[in-house]
N, C-alpha and C. Protein backbone atom coordinates (compact mmCIF):
# COMPACT_ATOMS: atom_id res chain seq x y z
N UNK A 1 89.00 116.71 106.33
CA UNK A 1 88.67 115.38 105.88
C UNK A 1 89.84 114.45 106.17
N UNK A 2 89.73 113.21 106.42
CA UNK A 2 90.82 112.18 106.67
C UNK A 2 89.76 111.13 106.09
N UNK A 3 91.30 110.53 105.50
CA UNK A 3 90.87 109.11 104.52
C UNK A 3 91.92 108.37 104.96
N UNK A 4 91.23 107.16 104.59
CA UNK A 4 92.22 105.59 104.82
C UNK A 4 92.31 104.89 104.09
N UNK A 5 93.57 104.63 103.96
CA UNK A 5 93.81 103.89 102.89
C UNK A 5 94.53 102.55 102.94
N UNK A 6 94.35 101.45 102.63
CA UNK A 6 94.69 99.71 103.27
C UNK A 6 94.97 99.12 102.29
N UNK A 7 96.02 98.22 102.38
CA UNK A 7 96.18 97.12 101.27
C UNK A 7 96.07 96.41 101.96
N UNK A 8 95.13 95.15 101.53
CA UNK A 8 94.36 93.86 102.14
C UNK A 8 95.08 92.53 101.25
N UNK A 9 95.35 91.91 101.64
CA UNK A 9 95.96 90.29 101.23
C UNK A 9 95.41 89.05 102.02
N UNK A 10 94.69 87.97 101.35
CA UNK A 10 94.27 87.48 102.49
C UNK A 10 93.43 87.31 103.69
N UNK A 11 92.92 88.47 103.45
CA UNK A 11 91.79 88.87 105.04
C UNK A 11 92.76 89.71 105.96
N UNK A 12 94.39 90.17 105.30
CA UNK A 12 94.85 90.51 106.32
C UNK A 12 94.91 92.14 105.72
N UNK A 13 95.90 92.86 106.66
CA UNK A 13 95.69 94.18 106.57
C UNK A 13 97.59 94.35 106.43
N UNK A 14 98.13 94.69 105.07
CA UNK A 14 98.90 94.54 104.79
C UNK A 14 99.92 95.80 105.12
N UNK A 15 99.33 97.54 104.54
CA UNK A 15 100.14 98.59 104.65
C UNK A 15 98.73 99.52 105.24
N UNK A 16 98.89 100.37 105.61
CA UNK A 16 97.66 101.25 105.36
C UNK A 16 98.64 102.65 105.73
N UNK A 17 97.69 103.77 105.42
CA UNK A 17 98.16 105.23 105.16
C UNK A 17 96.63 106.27 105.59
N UNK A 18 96.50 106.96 106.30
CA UNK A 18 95.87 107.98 106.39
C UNK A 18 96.14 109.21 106.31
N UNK A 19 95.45 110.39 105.42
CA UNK A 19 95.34 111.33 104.71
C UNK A 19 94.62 112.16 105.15
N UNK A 20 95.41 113.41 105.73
CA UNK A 20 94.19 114.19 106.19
C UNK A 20 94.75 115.83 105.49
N UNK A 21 93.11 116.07 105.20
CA UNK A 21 93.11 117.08 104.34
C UNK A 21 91.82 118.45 105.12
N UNK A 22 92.59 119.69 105.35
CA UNK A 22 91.66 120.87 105.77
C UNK A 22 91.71 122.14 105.31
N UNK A 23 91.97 121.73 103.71
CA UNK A 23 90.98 122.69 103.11
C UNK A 23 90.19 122.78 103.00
N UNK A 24 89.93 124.15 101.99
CA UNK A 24 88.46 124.46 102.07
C UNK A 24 88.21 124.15 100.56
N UNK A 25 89.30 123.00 99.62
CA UNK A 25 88.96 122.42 98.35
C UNK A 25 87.51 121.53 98.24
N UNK A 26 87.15 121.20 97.41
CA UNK A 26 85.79 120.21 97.39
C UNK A 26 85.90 119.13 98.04
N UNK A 27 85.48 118.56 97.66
CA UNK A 27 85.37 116.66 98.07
C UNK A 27 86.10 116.09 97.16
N UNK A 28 85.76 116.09 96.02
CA UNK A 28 86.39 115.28 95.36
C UNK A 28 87.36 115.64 94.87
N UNK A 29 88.49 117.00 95.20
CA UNK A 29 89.53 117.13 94.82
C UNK A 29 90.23 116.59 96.02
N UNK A 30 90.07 116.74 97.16
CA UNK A 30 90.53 116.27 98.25
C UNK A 30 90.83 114.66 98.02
N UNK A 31 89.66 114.12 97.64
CA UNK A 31 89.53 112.35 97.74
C UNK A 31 90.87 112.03 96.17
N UNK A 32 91.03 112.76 95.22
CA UNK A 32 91.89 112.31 94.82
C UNK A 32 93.45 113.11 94.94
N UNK A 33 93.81 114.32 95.73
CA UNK A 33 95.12 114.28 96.20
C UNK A 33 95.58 113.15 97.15
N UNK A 34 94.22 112.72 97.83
CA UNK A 34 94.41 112.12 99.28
C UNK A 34 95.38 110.52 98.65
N UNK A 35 94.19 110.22 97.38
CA UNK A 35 94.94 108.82 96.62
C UNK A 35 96.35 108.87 95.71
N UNK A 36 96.31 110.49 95.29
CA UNK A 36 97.95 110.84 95.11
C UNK A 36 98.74 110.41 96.00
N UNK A 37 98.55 111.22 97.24
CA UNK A 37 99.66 111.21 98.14
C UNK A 37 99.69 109.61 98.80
N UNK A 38 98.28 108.41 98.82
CA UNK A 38 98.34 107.57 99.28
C UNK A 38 99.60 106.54 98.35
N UNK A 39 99.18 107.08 97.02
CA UNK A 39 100.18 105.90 96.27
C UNK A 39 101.38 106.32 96.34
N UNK A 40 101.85 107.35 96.33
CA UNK A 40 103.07 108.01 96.91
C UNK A 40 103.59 107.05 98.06
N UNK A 41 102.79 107.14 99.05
CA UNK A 41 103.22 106.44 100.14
C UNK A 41 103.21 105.02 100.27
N UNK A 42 102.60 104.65 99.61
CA UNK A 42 102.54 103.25 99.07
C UNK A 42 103.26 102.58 98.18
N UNK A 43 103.76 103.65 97.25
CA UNK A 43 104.69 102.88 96.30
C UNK A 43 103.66 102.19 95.27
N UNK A 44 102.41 102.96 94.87
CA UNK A 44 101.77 102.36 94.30
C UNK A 44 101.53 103.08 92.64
N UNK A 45 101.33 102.51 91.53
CA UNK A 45 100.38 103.41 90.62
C UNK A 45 98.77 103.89 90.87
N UNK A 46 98.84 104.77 90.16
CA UNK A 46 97.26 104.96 90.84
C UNK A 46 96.58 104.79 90.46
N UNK A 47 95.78 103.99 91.07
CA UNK A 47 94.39 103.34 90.02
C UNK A 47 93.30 103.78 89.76
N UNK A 48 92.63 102.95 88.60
CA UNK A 48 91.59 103.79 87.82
C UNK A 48 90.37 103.76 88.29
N UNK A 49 89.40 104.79 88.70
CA UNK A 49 87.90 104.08 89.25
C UNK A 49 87.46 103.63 88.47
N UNK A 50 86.73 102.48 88.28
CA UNK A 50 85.62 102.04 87.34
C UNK A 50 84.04 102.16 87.96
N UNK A 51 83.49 102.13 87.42
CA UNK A 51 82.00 102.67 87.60
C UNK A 51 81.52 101.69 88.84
N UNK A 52 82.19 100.63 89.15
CA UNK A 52 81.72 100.07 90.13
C UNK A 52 82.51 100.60 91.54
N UNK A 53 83.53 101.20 91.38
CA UNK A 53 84.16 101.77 92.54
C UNK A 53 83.55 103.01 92.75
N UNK A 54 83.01 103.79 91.76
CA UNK A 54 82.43 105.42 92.01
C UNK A 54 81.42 104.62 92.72
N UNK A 55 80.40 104.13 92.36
CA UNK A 55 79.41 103.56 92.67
C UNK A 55 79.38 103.24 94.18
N UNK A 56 79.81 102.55 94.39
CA UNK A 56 80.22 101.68 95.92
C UNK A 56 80.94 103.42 96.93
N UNK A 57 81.56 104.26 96.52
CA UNK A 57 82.20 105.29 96.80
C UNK A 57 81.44 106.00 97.29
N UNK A 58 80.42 106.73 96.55
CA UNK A 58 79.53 107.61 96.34
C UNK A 58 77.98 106.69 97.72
N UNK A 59 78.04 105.51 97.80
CA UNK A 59 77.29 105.02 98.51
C UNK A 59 77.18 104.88 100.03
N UNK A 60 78.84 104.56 99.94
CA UNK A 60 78.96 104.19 101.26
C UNK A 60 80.52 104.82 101.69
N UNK A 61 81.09 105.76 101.20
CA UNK A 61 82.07 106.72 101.40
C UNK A 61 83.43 105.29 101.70
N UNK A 62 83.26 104.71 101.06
CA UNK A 62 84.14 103.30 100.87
C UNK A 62 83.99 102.92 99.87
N UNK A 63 85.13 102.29 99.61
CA UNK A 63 85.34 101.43 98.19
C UNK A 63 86.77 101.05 97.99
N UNK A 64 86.25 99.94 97.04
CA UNK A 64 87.92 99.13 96.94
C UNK A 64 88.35 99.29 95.42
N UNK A 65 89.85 99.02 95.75
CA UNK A 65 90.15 99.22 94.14
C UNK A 65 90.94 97.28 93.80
N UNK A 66 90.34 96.80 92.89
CA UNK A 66 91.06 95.35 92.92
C UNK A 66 92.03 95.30 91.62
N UNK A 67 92.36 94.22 91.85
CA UNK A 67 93.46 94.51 90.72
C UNK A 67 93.15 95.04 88.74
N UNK A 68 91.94 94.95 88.79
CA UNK A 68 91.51 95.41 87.79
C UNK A 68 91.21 96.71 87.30
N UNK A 69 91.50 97.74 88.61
CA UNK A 69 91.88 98.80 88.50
C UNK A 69 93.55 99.03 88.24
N UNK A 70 94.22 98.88 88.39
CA UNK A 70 95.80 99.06 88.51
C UNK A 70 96.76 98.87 87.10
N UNK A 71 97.08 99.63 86.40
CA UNK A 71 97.32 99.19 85.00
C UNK A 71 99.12 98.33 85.64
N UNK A 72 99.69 98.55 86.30
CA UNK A 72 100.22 97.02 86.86
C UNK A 72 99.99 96.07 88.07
N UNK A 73 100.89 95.17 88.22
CA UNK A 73 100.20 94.11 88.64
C UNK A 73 101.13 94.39 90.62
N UNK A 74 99.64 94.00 91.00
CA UNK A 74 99.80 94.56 92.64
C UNK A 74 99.93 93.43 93.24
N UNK A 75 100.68 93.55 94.46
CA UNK A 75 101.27 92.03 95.38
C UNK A 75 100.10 92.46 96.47
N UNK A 76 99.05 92.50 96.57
CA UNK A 76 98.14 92.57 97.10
C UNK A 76 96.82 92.04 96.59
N UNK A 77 95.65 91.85 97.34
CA UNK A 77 94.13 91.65 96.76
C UNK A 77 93.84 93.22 96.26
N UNK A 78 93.65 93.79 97.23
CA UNK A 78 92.63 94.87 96.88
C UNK A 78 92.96 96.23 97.63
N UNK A 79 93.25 97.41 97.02
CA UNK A 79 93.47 98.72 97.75
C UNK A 79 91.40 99.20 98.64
N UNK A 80 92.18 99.39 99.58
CA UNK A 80 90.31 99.65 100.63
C UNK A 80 90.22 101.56 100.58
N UNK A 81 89.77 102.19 100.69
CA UNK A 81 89.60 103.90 100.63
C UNK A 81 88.63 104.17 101.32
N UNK A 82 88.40 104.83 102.19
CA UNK A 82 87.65 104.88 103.25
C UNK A 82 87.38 106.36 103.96
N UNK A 83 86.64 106.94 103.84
CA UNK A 83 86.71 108.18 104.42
C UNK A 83 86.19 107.82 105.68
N UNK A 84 87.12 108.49 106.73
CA UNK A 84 86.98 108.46 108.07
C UNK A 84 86.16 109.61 108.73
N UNK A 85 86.54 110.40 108.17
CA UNK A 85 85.68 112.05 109.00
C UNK A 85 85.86 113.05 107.63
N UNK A 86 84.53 113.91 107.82
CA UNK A 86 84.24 114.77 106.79
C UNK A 86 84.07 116.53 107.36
N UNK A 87 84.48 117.23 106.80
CA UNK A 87 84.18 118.27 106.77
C UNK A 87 83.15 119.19 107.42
């Protein structure tokens, strides 16, 4: 699995990080080491899904996290998560 991960400001494309994972763990343990290791690399806390990010996630293997996920405050709009290739 490989995921992507973007901080967006602006319309622009600020940091991004891709995560690639080939175990033989689930999906969704994968999708959240992948956001471990992304905030790691980011220098970020890690934010919380809210039912509208599972939602959007689970739909379209994308989803954003906005600042209303982040229990501090991000110099960015919105973290993007993106699975690129699956298993």
């Amino acid at each position: 699995m490989r995921i992507w991960f973007k901080e967006w400001a602006n319309t622009r494309l600020l940091k991004d990080f891709t995560y690639e994972d080939l175990t033989d763990d689930t999906r969704t343990h994968k999708i959240f080491r992948g956001l471990d290791e992304a905030c790691r690399q980011l220098d970020l806390a890690r934010p919380n899904w809210l039912d509208v990010t599972v939602r959007d996630f689970k739909r379209h293997s994308k989803a954003r996290f906005t600042k209303d996920c982040f229990p501090d405050e991000i110099g960015f709009d919105y973290l993007e998560i993106e699975v690129l290739e699956e298993d």
